[in-house]
PDB file of N, CA and C in Angstrom:
ATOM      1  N   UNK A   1       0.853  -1.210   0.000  1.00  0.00           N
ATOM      2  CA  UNK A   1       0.000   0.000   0.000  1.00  0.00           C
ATOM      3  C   UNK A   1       0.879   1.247   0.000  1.00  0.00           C
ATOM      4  N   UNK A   2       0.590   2.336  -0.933  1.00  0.00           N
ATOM      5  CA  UNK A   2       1.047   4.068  -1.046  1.00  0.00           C
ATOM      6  C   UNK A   2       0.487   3.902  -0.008  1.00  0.00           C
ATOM      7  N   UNK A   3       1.282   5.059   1.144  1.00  0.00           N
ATOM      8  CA  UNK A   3       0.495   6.263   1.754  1.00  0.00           C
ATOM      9  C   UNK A   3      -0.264   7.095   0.533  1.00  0.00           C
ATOM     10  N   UNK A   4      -1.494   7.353   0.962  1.00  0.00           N
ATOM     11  CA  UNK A   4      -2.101   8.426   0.556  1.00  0.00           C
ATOM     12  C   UNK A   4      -1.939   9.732   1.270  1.00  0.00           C
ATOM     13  N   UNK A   5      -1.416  10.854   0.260  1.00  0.00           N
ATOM     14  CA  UNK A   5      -1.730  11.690   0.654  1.00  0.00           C
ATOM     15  C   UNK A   5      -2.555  12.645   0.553  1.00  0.00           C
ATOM     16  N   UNK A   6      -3.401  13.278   1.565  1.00  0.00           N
ATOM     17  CA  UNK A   6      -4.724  13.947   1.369  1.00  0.00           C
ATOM     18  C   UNK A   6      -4.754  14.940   0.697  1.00  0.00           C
ATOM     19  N   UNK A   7      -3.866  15.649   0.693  1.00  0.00           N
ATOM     20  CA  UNK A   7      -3.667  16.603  -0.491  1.00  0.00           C
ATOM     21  C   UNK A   7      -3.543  16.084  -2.396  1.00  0.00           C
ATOM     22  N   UNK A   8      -3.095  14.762  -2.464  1.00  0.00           N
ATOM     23  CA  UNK A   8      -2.904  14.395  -3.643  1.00  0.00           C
ATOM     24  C   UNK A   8      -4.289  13.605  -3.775  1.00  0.00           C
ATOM     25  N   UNK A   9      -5.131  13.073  -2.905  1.00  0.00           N
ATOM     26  CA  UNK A   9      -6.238  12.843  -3.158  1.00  0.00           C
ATOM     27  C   UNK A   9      -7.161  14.156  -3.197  1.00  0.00           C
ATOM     28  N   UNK A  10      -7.090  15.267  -2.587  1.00  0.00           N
ATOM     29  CA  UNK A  10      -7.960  16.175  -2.735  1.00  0.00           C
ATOM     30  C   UNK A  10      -7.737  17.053  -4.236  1.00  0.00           C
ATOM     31  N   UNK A  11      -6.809  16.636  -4.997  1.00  0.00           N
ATOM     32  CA  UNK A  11      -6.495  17.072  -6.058  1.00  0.00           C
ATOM     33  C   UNK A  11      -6.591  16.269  -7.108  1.00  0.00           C
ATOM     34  N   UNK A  12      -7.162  14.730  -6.707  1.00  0.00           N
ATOM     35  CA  UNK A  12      -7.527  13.810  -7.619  1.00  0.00           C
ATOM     36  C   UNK A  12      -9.269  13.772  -7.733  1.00  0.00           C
ATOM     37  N   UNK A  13      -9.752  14.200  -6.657  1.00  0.00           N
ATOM     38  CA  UNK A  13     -11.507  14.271  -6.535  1.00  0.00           C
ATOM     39  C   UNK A  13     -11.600  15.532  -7.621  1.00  0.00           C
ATOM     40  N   UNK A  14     -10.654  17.177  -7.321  1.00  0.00           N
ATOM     41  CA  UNK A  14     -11.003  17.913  -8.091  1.00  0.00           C
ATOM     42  C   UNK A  14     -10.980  17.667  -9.409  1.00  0.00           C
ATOM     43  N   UNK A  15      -9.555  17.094  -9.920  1.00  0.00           N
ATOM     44  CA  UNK A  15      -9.162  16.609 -11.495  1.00  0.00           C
ATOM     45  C   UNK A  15     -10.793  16.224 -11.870  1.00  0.00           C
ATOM     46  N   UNK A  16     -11.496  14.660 -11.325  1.00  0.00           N
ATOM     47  CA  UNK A  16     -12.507  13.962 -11.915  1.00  0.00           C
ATOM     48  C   UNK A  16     -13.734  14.895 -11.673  1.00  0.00           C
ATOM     49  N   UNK A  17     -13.764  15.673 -10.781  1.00  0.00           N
ATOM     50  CA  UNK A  17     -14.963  17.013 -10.929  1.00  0.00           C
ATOM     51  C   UNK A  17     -15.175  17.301 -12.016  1.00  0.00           C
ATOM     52  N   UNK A  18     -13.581  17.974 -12.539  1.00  0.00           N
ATOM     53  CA  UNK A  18     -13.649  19.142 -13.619  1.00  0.00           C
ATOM     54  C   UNK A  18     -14.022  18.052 -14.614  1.00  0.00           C
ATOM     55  N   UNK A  19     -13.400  16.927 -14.768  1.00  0.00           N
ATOM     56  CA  UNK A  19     -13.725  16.109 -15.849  1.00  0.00           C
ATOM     57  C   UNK A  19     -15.287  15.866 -16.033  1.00  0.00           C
ATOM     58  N   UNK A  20     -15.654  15.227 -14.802  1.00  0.00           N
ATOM     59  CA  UNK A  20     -17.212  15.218 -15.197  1.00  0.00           C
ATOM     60  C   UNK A  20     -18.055  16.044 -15.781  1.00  0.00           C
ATOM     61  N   UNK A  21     -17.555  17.313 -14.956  1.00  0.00           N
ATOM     62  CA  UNK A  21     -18.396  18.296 -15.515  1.00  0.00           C
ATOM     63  C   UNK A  21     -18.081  19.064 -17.065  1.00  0.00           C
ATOM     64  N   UNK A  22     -16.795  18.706 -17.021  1.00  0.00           N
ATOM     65  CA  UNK A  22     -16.452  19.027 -18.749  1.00  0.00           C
ATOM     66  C   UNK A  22     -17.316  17.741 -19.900  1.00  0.00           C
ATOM     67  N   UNK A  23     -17.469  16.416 -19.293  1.00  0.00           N
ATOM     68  CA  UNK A  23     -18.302  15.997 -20.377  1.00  0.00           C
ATOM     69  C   UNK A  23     -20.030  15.865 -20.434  1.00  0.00           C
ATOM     70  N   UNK A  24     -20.414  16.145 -19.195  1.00  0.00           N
ATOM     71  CA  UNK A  24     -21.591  16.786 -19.009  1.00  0.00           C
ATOM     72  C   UNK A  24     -21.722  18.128 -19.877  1.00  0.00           C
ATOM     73  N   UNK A  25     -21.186  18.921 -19.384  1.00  0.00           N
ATOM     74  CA  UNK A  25     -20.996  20.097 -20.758  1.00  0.00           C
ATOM     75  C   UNK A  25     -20.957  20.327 -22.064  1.00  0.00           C
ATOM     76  N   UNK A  26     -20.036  18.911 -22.094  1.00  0.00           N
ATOM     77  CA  UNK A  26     -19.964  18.917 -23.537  1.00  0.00           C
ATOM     78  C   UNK A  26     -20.923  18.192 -24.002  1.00  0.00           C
ATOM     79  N   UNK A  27     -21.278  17.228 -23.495  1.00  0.00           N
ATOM     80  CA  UNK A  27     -22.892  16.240 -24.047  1.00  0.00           C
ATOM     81  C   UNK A  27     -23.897  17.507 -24.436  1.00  0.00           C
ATOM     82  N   UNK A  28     -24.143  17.924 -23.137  1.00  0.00           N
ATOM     83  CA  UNK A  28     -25.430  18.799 -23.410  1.00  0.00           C
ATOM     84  C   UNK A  28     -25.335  19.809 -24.280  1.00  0.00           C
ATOM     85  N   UNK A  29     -23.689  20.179 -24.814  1.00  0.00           N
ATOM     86  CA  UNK A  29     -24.015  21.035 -25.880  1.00  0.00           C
ATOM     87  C   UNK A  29     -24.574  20.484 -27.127  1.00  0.00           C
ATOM     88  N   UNK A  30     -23.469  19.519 -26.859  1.00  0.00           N
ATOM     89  CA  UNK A  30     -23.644  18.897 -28.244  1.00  0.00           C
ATOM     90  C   UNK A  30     -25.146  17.555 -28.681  1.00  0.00           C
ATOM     91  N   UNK A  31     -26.126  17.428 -27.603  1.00  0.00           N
ATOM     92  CA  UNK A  31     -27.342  17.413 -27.775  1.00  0.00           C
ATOM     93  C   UNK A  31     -27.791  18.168 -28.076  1.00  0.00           C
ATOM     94  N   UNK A  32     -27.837  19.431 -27.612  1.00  0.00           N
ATOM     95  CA  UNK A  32     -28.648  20.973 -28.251  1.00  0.00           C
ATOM     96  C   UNK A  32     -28.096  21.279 -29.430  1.00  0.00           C
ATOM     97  N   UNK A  33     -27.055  21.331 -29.926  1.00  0.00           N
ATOM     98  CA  UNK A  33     -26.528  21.219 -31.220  1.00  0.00           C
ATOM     99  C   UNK A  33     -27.267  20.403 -32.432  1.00  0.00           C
ATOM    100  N   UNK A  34     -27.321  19.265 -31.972  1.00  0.00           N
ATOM    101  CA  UNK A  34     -28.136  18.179 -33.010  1.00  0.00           C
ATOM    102  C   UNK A  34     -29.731  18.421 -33.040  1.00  0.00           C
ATOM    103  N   UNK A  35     -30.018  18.770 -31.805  1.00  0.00           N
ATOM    104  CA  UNK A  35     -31.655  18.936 -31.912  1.00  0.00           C
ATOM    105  C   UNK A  35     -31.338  20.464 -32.634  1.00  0.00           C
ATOM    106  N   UNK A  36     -30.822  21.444 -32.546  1.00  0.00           N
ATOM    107  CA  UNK A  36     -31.444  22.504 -33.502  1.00  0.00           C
ATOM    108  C   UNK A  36     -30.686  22.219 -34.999  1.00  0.00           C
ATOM    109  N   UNK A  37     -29.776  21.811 -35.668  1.00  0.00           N
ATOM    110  CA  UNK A  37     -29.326  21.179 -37.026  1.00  0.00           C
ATOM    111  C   UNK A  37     -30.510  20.396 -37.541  1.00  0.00           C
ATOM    112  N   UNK A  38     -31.177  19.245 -36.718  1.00  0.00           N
ATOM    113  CA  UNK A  38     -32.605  18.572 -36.987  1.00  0.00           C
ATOM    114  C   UNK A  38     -33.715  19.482 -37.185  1.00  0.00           C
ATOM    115  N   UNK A  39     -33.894  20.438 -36.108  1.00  0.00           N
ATOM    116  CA  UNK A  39     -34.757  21.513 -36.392  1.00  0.00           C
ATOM    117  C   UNK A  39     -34.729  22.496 -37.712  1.00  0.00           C
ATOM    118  N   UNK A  40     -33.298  22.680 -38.356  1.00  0.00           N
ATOM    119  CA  UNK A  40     -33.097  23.375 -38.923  1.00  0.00           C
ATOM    120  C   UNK A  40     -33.429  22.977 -40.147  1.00  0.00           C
ATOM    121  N   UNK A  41     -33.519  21.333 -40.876  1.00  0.00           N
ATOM    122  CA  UNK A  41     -33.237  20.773 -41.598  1.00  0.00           C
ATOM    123  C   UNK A  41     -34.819  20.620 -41.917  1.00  0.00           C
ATOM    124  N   UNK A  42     -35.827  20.709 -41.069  1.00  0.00           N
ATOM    125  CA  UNK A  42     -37.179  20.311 -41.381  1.00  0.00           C
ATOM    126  C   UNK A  42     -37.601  21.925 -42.533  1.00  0.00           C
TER     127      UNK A  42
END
């Protein structure tokens, strides 16, 4: 077993934050993207 250190874990929770929330972000743009291109196309 590493020691963990709490600082290198509190900087590994933030890393996968930002990540999540960067592909949450990016999904939902890029769902709203396709629904108005579909919209656009009718």
């Amino acid at each position: 077993m590493i020691p963990l250190d709490p600082v290198f874990i509190g900087l590994l929770l933030a890393l996968i934050g930002l990540f999540l929330f960067g592909f949450l972000l990016v999904r939902r743009t890029l769902l709203s993207l396709r629904e108005g291109y579909e919209d656009g196309q009718r």
